[in-house]
PDB file of N, CA and C in Angstrom:
ATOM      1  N   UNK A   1      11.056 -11.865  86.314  1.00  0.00           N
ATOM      2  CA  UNK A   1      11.687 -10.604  86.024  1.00  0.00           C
ATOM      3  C   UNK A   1      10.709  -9.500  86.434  1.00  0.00           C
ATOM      4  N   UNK A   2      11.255  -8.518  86.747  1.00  0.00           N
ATOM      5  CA  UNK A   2      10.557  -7.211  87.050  1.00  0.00           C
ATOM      6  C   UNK A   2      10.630  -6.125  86.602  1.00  0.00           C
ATOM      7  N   UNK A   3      10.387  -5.547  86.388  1.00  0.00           N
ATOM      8  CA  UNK A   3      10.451  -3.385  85.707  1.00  0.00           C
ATOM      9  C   UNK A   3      10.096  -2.786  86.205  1.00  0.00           C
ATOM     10  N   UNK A   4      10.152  -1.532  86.133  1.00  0.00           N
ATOM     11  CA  UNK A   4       9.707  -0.147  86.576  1.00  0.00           C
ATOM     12  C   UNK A   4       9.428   0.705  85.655  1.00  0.00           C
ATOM     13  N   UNK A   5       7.992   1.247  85.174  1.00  0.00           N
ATOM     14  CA  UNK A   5       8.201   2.414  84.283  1.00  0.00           C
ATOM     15  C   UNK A   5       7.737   3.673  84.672  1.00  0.00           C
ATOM     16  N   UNK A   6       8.200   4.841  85.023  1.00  0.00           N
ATOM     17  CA  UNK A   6       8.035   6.220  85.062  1.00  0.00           C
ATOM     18  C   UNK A   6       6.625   6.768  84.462  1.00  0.00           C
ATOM     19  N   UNK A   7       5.659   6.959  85.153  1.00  0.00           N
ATOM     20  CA  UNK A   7       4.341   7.670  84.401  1.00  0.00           C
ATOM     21  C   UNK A   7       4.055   8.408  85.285  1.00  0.00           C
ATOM     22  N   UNK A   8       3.739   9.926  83.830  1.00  0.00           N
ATOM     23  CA  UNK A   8       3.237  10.852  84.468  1.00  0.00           C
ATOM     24  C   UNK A   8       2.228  10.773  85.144  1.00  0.00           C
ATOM     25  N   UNK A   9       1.190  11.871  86.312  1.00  0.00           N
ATOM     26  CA  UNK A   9       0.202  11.748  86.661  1.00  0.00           C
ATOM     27  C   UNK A   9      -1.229  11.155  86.166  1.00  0.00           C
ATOM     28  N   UNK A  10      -1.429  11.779  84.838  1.00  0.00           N
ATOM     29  CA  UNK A  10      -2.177  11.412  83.714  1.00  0.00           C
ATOM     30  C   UNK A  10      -2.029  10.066  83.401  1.00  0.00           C
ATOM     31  N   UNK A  11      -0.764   9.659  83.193  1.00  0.00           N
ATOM     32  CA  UNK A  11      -0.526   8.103  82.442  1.00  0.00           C
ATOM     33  C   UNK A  11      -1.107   7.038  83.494  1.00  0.00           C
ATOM     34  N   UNK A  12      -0.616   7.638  84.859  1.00  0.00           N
ATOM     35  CA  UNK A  12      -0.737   6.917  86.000  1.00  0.00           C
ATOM     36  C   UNK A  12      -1.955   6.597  85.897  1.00  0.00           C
ATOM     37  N   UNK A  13      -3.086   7.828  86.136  1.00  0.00           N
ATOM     38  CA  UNK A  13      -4.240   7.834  86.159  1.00  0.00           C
ATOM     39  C   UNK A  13      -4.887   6.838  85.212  1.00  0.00           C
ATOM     40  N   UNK A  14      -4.462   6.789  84.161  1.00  0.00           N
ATOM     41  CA  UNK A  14      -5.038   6.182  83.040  1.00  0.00           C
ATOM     42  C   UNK A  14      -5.303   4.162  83.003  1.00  0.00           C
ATOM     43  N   UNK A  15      -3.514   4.181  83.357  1.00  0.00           N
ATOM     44  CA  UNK A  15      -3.714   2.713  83.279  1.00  0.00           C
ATOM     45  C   UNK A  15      -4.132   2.370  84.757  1.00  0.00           C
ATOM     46  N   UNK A  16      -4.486   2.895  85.838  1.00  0.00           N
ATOM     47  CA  UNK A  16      -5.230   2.702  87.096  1.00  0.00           C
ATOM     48  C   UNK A  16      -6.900   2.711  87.042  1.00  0.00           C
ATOM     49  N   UNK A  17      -7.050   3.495  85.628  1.00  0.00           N
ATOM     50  CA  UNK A  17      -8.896   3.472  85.620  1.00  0.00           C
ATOM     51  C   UNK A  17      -8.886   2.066  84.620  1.00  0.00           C
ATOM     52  N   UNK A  18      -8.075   1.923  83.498  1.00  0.00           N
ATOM     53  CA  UNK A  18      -8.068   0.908  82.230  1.00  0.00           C
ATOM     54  C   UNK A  18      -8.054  -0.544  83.601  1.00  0.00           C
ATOM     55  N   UNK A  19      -6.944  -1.044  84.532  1.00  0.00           N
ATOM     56  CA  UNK A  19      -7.056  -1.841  85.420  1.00  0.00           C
ATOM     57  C   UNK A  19      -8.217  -2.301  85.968  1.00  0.00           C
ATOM     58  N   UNK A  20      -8.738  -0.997  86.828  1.00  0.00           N
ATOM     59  CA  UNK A  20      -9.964  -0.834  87.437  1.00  0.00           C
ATOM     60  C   UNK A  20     -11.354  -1.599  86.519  1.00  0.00           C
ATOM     61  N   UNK A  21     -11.354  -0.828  85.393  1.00  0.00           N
ATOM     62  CA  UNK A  21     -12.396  -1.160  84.390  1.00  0.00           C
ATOM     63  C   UNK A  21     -12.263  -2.830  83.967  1.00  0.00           C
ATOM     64  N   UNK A  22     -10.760  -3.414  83.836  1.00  0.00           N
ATOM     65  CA  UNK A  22     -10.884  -4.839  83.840  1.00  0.00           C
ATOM     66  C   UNK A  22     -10.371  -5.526  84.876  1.00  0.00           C
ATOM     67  N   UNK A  23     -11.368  -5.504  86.200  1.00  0.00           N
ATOM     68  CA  UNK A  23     -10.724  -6.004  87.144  1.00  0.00           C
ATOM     69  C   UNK A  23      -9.119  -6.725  87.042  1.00  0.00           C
ATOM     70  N   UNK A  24      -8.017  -5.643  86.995  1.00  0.00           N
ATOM     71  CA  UNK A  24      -6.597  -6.454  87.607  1.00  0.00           C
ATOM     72  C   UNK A  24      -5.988  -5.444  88.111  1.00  0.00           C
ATOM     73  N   UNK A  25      -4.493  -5.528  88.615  1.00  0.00           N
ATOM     74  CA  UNK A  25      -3.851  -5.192  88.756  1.00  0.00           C
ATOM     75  C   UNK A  25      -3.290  -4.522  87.662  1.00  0.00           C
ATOM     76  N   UNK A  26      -2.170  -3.043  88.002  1.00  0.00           N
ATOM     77  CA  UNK A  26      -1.878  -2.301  86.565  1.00  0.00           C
ATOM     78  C   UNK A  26      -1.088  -3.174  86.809  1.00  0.00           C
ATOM     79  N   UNK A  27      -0.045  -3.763  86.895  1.00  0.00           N
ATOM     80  CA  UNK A  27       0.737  -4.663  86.470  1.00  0.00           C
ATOM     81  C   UNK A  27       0.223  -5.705  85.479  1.00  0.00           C
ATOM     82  N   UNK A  28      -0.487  -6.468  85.605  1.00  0.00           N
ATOM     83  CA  UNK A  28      -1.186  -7.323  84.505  1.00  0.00           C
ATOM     84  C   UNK A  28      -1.952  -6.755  83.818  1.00  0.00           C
ATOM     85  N   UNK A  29      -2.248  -5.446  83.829  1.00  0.00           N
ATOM     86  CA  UNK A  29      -2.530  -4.844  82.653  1.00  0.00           C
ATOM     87  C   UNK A  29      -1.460  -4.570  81.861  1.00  0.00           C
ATOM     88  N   UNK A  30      -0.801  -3.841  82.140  1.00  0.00           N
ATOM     89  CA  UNK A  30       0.795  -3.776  81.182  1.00  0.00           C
ATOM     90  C   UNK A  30       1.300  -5.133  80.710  1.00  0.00           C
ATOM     91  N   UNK A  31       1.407  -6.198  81.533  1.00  0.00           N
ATOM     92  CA  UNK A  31       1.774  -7.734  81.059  1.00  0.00           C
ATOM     93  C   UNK A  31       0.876  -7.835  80.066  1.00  0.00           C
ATOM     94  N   UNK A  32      -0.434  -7.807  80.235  1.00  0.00           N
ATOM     95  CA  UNK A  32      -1.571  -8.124  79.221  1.00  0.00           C
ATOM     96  C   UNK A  32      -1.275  -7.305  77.671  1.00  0.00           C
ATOM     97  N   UNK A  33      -0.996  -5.674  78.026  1.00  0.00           N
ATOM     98  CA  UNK A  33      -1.188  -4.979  76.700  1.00  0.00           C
ATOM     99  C   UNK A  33       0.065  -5.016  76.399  1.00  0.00           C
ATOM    100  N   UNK A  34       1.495  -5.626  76.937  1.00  0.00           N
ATOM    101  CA  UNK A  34       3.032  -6.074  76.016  1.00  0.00           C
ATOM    102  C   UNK A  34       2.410  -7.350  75.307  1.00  0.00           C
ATOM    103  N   UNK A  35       2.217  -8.073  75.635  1.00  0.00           N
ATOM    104  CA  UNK A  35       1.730  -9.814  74.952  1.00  0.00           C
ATOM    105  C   UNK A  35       0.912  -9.365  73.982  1.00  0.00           C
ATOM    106  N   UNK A  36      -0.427  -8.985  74.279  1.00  0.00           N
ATOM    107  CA  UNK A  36      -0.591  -8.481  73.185  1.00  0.00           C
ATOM    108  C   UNK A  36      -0.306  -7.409  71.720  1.00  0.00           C
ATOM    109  N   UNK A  37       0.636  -6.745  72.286  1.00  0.00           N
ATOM    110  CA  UNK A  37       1.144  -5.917  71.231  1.00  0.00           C
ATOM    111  C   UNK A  37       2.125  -7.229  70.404  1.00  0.00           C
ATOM    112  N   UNK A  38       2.785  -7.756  71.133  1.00  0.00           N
ATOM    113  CA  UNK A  38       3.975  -8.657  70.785  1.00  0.00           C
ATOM    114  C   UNK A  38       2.877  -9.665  69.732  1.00  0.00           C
ATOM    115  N   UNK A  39       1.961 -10.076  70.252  1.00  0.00           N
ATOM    116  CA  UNK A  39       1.159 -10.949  69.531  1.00  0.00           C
ATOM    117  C   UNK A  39       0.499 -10.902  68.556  1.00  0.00           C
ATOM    118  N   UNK A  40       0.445  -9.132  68.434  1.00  0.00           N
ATOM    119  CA  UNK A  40      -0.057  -8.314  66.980  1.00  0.00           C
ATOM    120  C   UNK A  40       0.756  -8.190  66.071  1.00  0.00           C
ATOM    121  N   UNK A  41       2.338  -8.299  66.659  1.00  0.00           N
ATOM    122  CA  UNK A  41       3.485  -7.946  65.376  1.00  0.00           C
ATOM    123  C   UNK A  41       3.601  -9.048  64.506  1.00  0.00           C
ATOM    124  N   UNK A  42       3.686 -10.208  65.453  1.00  0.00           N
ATOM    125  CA  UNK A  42       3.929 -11.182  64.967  1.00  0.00           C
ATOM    126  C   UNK A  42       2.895 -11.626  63.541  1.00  0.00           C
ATOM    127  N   UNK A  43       1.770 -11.407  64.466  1.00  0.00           N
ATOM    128  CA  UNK A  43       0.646 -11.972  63.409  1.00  0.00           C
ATOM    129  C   UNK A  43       1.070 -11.492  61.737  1.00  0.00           C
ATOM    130  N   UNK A  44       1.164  -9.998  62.278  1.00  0.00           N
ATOM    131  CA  UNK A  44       1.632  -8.975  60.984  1.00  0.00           C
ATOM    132  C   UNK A  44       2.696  -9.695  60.494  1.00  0.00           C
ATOM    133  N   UNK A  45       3.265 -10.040  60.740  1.00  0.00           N
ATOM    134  CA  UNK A  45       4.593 -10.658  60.165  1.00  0.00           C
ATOM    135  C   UNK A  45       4.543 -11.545  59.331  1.00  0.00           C
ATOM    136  N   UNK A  46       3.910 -12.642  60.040  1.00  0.00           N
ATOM    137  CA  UNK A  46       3.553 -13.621  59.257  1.00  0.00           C
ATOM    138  C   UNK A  46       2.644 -13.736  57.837  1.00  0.00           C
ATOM    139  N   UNK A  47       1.673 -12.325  58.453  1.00  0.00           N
ATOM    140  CA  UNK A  47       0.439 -12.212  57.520  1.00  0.00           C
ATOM    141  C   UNK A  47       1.706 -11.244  56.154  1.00  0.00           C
ATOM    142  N   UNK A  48       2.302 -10.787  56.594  1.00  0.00           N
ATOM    143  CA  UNK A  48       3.676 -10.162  55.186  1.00  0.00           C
ATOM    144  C   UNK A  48       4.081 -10.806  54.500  1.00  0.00           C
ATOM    145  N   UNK A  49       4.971 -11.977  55.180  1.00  0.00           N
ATOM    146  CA  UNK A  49       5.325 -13.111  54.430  1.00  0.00           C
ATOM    147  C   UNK A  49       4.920 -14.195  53.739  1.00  0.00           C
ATOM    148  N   UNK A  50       3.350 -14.460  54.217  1.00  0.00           N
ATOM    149  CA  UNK A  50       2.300 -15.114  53.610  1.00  0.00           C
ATOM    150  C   UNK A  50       1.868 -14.281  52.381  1.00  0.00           C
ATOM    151  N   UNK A  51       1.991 -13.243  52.071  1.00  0.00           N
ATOM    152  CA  UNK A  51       1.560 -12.545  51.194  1.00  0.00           C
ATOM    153  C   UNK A  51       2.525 -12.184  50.245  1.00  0.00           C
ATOM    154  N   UNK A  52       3.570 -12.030  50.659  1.00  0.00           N
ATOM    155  CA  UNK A  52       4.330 -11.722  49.644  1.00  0.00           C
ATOM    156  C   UNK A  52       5.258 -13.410  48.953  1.00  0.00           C
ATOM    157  N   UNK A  53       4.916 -14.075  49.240  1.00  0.00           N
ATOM    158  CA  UNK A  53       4.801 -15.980  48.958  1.00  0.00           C
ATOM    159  C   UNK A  53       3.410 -15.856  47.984  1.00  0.00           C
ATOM    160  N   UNK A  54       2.321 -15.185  48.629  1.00  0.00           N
ATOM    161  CA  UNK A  54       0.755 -15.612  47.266  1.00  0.00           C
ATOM    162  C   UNK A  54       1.585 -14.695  46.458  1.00  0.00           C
ATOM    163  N   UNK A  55       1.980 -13.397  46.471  1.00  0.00           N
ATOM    164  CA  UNK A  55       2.508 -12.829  45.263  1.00  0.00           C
ATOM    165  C   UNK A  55       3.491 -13.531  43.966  1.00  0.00           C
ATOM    166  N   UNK A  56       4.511 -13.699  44.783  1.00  0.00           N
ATOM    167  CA  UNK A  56       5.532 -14.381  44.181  1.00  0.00           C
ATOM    168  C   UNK A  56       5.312 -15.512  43.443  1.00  0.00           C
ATOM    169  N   UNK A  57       4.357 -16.968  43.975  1.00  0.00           N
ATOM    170  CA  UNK A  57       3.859 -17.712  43.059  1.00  0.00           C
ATOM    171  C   UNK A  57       2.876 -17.530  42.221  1.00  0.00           C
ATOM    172  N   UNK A  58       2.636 -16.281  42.261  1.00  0.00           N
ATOM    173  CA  UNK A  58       1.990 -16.185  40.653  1.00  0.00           C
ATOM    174  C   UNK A  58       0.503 -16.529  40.911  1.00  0.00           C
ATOM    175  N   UNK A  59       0.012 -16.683  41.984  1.00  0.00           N
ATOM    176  CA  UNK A  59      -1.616 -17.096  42.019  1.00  0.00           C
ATOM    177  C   UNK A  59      -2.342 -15.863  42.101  1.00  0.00           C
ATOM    178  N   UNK A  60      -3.730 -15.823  41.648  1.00  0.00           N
ATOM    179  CA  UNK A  60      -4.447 -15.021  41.868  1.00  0.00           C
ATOM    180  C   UNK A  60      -5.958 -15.334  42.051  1.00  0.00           C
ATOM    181  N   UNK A  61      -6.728 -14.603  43.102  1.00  0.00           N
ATOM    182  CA  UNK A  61      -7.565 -14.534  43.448  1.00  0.00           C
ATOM    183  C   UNK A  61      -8.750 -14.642  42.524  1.00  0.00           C
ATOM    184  N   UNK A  62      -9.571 -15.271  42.448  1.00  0.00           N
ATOM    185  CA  UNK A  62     -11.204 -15.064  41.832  1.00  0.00           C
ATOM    186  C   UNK A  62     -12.157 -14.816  42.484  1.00  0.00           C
ATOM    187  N   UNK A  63     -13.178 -14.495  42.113  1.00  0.00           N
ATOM    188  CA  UNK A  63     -14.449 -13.931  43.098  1.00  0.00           C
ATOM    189  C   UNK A  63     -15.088 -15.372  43.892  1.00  0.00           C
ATOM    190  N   UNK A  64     -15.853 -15.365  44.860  1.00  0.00           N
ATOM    191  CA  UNK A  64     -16.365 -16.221  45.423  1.00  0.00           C
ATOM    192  C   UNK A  64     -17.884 -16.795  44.506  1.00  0.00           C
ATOM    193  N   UNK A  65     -18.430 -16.087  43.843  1.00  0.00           N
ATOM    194  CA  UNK A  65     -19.412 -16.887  43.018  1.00  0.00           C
ATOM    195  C   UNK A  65     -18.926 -17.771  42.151  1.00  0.00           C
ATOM    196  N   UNK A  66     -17.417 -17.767  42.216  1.00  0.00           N
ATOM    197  CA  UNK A  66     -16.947 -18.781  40.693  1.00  0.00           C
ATOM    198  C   UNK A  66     -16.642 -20.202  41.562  1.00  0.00           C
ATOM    199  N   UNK A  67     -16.575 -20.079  42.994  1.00  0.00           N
ATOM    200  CA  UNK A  67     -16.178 -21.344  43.956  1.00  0.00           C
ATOM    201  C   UNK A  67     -17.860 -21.614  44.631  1.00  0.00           C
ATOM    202  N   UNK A  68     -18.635 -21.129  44.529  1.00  0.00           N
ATOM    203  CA  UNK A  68     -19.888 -21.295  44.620  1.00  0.00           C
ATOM    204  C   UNK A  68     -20.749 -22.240  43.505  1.00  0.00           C
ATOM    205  N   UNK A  69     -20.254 -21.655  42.477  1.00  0.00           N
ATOM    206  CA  UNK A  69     -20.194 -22.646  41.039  1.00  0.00           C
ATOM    207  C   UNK A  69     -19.699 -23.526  40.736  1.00  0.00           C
ATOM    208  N   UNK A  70     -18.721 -23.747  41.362  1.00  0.00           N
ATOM    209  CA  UNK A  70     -17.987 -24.791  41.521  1.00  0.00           C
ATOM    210  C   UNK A  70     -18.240 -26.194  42.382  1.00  0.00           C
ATOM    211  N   UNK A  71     -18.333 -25.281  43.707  1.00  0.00           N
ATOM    212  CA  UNK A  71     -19.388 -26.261  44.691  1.00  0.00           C
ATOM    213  C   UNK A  71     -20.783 -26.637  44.392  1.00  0.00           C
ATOM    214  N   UNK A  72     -21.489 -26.110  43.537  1.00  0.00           N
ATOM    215  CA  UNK A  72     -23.077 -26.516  43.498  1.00  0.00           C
ATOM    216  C   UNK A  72     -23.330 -26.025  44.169  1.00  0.00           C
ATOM    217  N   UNK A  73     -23.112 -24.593  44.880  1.00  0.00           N
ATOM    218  CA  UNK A  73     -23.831 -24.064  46.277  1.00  0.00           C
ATOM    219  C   UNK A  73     -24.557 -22.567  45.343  1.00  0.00           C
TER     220      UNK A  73
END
């Protein structure tokens, strides 16, 4: 698949120096910084629902010297 996106002079400029600076193409720079955005939501997502699951069962956190004590460490 392919796209086209419209950037101003400035924008142009921008992701042509960001490219430059990591040797690629602006095209695989844009491929690179969609995947990664996509790969940040997700995380978030998961990291929501993981959290609101520790909420819901009722567990709660203790400090790490009490699992230190625990371990003999």
């Amino acid at each position: 698949m392919s796209f086209s996106i419209r950037l101003n002079d400035k924008e142009k400029q921008m992701a042509e120096s960001y490219a430059r600076l990591h040797s690629m193409s602006v095209g695989e720079a844009f491929k690179a910084a969609l995947f990664e955005k996509i790969e940040d939501e997700y995380d978030i997502s998961l990291a929501e629902e993981a959290y609101k699951d520790y909420v819901k069962s009722g567990c709660q956190s203790r400090p790490i010297s009490e699992l230190w004590k625990e371990l003999d460490l």
